[in-house]
N, C-alpha and C. Protein backbone atom coordinates (compact mmCIF):
# COMPACT_ATOMS: atom_id res chain seq x y z
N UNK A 1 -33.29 -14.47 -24.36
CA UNK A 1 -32.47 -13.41 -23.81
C UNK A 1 -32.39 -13.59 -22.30
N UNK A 2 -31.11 -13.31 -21.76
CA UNK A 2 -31.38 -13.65 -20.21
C UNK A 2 -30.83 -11.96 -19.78
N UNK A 3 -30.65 -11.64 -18.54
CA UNK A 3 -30.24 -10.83 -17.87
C UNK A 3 -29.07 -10.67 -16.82
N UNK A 4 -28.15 -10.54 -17.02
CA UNK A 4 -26.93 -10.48 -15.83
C UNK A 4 -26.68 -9.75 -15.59
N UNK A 5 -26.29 -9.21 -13.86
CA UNK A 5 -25.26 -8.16 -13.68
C UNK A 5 -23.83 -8.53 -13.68
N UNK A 6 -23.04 -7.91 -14.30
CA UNK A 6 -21.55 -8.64 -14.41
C UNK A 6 -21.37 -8.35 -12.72
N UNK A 7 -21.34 -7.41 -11.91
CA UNK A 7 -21.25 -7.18 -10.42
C UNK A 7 -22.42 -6.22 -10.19
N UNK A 8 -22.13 -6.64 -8.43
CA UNK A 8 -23.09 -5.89 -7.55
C UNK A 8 -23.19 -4.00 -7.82
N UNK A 9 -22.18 -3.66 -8.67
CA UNK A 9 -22.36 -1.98 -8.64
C UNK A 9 -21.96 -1.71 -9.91
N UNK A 10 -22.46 -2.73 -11.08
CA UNK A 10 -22.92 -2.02 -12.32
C UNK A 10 -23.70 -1.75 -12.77
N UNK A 11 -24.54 -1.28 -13.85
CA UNK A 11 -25.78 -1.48 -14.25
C UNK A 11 -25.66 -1.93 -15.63
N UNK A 12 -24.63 -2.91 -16.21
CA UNK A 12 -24.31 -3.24 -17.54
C UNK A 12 -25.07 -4.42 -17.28
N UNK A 13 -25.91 -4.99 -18.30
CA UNK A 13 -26.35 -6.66 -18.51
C UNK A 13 -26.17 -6.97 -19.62
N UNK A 14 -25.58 -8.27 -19.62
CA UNK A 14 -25.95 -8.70 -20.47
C UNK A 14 -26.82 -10.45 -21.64
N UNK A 15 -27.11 -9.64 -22.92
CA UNK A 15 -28.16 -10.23 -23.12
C UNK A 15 -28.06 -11.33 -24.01
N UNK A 16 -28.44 -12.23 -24.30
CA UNK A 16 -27.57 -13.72 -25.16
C UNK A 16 -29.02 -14.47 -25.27
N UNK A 17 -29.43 -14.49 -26.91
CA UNK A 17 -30.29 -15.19 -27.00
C UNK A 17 -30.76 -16.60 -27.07
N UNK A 18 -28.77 -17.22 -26.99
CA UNK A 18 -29.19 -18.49 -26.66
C UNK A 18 -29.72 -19.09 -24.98
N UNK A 19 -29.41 -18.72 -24.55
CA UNK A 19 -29.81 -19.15 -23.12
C UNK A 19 -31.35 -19.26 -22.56
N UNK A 20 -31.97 -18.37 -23.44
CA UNK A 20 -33.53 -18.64 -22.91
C UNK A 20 -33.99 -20.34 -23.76
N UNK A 21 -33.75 -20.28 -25.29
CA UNK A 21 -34.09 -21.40 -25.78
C UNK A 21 -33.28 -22.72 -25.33
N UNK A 22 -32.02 -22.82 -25.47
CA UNK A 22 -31.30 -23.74 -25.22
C UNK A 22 -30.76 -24.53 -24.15
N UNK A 23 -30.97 -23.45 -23.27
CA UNK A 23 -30.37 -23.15 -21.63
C UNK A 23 -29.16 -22.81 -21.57
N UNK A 24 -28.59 -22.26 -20.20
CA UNK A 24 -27.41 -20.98 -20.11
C UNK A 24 -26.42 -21.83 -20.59
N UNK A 25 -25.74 -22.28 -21.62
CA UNK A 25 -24.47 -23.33 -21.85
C UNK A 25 -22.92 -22.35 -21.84
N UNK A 26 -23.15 -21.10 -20.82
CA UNK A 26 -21.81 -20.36 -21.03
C UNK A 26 -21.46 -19.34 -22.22
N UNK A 27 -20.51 -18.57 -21.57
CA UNK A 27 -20.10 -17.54 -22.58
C UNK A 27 -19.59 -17.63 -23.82
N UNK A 28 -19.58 -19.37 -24.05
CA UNK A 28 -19.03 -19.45 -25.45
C UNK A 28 -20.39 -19.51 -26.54
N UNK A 29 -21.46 -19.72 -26.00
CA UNK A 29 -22.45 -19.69 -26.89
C UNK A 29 -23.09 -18.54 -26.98
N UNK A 30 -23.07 -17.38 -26.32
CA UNK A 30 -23.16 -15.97 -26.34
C UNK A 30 -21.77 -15.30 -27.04
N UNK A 31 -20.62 -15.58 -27.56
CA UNK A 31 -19.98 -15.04 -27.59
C UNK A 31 -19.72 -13.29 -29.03
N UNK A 32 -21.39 -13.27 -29.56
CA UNK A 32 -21.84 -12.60 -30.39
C UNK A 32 -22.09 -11.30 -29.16
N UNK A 33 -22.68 -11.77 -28.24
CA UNK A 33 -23.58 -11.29 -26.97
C UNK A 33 -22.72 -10.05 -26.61
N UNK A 34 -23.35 -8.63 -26.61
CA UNK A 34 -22.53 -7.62 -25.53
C UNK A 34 -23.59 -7.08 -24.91
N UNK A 35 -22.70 -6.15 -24.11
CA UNK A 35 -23.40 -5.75 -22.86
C UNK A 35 -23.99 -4.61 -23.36
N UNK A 36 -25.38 -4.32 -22.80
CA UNK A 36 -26.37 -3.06 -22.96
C UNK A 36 -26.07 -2.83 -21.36
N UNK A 37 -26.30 -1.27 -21.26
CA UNK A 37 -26.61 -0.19 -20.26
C UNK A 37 -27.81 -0.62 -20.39
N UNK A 38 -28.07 -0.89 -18.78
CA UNK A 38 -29.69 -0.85 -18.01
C UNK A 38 -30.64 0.31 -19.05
N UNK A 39 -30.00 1.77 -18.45
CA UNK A 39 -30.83 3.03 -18.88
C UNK A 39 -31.19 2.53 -20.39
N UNK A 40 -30.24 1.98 -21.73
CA UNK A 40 -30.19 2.02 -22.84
C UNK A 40 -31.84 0.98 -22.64
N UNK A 41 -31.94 0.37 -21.90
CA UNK A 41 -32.98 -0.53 -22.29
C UNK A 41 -33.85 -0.02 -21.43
N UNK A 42 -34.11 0.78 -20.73
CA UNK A 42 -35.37 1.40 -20.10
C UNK A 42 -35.89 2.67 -20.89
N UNK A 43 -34.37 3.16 -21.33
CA UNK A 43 -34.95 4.12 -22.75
C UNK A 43 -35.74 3.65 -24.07
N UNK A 44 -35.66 2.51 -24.55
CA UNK A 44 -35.57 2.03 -25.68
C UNK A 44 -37.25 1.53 -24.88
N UNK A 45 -37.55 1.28 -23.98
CA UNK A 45 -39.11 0.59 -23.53
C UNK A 45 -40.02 2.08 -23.36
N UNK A 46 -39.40 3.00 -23.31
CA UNK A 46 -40.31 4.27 -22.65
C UNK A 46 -40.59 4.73 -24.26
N UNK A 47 -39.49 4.41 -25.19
CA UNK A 47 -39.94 5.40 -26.58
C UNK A 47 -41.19 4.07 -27.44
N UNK A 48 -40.78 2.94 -26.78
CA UNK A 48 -41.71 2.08 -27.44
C UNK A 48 -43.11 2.32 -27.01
N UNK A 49 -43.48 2.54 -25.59
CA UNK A 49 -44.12 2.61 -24.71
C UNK A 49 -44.82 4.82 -25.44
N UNK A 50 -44.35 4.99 -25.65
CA UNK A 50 -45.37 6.36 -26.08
C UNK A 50 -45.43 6.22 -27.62
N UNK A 51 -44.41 5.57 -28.40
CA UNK A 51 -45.00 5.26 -29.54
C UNK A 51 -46.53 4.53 -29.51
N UNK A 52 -46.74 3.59 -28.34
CA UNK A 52 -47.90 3.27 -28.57
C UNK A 52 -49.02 3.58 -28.33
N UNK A 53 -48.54 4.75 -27.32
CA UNK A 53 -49.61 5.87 -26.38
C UNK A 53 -50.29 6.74 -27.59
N UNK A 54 -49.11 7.62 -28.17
CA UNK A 54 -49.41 8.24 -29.45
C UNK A 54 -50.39 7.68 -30.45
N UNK A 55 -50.85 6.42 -30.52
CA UNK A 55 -51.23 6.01 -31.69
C UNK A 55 -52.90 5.16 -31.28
N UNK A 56 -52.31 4.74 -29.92
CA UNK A 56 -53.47 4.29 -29.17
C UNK A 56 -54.03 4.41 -28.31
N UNK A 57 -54.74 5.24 -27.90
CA UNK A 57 -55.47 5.69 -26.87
C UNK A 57 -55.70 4.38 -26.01
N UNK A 58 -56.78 3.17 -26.74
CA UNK A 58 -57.37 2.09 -26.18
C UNK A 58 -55.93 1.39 -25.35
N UNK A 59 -54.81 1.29 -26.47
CA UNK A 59 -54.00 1.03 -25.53
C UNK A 59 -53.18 1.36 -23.68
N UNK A 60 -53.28 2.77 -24.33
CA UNK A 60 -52.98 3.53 -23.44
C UNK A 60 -53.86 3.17 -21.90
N UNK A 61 -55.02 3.61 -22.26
CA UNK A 61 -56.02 3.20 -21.28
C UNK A 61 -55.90 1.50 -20.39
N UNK A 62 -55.87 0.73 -21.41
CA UNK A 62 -55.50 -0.96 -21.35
C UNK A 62 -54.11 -0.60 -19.76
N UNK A 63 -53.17 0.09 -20.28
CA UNK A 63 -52.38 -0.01 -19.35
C UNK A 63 -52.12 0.54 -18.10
N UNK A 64 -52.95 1.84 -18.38
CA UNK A 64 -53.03 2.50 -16.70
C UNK A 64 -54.38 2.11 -16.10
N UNK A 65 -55.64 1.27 -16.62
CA UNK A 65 -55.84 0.40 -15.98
C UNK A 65 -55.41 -0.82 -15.28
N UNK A 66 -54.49 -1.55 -15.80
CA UNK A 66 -53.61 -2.71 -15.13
C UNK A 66 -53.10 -2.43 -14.33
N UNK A 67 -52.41 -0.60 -14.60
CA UNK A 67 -51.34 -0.87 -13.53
C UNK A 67 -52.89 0.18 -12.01
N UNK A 68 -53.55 0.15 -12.26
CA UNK A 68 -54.25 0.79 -10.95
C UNK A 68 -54.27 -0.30 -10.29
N UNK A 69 -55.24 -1.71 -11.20
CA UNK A 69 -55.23 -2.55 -10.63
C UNK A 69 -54.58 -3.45 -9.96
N UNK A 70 -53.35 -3.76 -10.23
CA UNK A 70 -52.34 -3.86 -9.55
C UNK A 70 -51.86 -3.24 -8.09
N UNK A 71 -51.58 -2.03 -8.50
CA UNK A 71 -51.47 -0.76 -7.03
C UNK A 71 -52.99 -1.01 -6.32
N UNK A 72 -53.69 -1.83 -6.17
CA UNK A 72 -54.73 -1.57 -5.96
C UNK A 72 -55.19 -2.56 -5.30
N UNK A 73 -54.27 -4.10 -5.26
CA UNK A 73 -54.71 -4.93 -4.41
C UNK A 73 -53.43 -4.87 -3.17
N UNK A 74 -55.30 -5.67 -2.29
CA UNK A 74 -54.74 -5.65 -0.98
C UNK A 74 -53.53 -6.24 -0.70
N UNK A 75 -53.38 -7.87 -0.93
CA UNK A 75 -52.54 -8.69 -1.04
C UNK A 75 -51.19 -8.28 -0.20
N UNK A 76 -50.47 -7.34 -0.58
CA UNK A 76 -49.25 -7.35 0.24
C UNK A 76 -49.81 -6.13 1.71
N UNK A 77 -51.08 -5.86 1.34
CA UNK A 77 -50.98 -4.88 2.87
C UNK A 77 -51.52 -6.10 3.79
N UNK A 78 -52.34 -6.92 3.37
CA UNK A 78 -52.92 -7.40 3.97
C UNK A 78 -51.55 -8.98 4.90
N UNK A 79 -50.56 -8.97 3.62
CA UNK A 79 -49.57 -9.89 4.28
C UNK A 79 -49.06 -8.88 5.39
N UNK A 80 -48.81 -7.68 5.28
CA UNK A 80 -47.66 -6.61 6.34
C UNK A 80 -48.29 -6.59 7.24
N UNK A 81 -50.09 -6.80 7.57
CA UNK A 81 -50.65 -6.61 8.84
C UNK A 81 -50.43 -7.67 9.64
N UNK A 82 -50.54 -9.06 9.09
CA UNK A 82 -50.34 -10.09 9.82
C UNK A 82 -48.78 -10.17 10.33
N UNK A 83 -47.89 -9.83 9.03
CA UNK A 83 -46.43 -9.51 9.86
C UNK A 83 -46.18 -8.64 10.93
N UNK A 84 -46.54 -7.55 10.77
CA UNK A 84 -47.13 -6.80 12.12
C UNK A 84 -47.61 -6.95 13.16
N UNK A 85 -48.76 -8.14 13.26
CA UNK A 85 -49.03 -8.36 14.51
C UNK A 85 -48.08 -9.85 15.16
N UNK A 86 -47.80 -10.94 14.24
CA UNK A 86 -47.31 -11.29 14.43
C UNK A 86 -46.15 -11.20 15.71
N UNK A 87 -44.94 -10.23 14.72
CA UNK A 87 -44.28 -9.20 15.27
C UNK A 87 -44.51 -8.64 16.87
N UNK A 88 -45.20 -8.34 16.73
CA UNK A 88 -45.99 -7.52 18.22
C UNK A 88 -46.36 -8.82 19.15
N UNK A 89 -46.96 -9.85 18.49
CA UNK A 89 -47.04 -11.05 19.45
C UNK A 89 -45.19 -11.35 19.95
N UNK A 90 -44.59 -11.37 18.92
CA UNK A 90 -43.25 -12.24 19.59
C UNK A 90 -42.75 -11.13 20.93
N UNK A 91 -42.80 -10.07 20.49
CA UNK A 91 -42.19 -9.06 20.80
C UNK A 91 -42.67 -8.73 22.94
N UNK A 92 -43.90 -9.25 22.79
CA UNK A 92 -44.75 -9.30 23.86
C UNK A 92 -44.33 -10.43 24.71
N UNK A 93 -44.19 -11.07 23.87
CA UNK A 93 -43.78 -12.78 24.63
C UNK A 93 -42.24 -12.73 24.85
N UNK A 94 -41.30 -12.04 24.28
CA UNK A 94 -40.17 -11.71 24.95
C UNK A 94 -39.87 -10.95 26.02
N UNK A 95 -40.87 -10.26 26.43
CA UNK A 95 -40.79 -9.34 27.59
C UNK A 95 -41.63 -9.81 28.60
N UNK A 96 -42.52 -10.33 28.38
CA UNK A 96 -43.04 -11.94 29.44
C UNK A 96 -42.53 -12.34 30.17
N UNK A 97 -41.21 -13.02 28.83
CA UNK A 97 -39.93 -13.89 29.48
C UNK A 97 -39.14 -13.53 30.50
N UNK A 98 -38.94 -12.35 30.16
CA UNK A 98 -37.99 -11.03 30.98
C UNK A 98 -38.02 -11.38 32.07
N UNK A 99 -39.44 -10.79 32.27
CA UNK A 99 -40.62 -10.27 33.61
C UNK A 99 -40.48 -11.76 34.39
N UNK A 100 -40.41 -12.88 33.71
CA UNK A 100 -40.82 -14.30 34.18
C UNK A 100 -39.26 -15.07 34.90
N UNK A 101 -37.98 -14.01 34.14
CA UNK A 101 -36.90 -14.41 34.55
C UNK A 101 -36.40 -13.46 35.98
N UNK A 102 -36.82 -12.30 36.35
CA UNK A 102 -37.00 -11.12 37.32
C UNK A 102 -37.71 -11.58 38.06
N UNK A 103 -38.81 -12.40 38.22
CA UNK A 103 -39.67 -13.05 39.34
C UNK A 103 -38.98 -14.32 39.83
N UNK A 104 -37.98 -14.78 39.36
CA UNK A 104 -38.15 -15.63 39.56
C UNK A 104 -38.65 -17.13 39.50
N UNK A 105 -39.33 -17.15 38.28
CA UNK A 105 -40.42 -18.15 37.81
C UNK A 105 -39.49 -18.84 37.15
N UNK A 106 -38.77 -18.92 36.07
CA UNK A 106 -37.92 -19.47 35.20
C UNK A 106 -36.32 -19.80 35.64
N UNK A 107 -35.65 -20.81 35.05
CA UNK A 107 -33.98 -20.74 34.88
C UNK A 107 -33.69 -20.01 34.36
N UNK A 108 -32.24 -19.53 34.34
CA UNK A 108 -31.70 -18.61 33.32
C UNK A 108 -31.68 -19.70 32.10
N UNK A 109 -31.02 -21.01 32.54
CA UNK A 109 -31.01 -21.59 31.40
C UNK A 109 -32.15 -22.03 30.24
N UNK A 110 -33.40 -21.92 31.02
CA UNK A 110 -34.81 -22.32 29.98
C UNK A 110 -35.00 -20.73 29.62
N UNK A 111 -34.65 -19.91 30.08
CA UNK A 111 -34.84 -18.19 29.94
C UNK A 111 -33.74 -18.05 28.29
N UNK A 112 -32.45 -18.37 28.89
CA UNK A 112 -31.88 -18.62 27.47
C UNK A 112 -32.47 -19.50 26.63
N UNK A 113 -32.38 -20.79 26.35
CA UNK A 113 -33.11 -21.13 25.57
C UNK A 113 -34.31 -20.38 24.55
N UNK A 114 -35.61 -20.14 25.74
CA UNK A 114 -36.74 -19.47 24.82
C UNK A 114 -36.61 -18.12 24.27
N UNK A 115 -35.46 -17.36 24.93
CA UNK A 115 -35.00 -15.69 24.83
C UNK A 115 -34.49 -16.37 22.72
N UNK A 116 -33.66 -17.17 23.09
CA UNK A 116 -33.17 -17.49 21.49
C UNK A 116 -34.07 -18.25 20.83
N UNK A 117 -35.00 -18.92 20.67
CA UNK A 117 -35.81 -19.29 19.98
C UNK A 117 -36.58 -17.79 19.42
N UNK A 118 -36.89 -17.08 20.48
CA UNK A 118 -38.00 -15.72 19.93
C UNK A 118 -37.18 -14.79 19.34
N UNK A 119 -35.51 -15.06 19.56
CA UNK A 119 -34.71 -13.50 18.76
C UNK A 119 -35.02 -14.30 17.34
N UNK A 120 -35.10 -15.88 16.85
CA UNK A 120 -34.58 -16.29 15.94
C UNK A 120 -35.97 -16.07 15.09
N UNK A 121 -37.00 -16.14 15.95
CA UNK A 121 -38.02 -15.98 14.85
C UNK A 121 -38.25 -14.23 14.47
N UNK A 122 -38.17 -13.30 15.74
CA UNK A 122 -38.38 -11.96 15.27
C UNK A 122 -37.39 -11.81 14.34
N UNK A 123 -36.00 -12.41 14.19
CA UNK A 123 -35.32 -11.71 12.89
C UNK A 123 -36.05 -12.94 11.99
């Protein structure tokens, strides 16, 4: 089964089971294939998803443990701090430049230069 948005502002996909086994060979080998509503398939996972709550506790448990654990590692805070300081380094060193082009110390032209090297990395 694969997943498509036909465009950027639908929420129709659709799903064609040849393409995962065979690889995507086009709409003629899906041509059984229609489109499901997103919601239709987030509905259809939530009734599966308490059918199994209902019946299994152990399950139940199984999964809001995973997902704590999950919410629970550092991993992306710990990437946003280094982007952060990072950040704050370039940001420092552009106003350096400034200060270094106002004194006098620098060309405009090596001032341009490094001014665009540091816009190119802060974006």
């Amino acid at each position: 089964m694969t997943r498509r948005a036909y465009n950027q502002t639908t929420t129709q996909t659709n799903q064609c089971g040849n393409a995962g086994l065979l690889g995507n060979f086009g709409i003629e080998n899906c041509a059984h294939s229609k489109s499901i509503e997103e919601a239709i398939i987030k509905n259809a996972f939530l009734d599966m998803f308490h059918l199994l709550a209902d019946n299994f506790d152990d399950v139940l448990d199984s999964v809001i443990r995973s997902v704590e654990e999950t919410l629970s590692d550092n991993e992306s805070a710990v990437k946003l701090y280094i982007l952060d300081k990072t950040l704050s380094s370039l940001e420092s060193k552009r106003k350096k430049l400034t200060y270094m082009l106002l004194d006098d110390k620098i060309t405009k032209e090596a001032y341009g230069a490094k001014y665009n090297e540091l816009i190119r990395k802060i974006n």
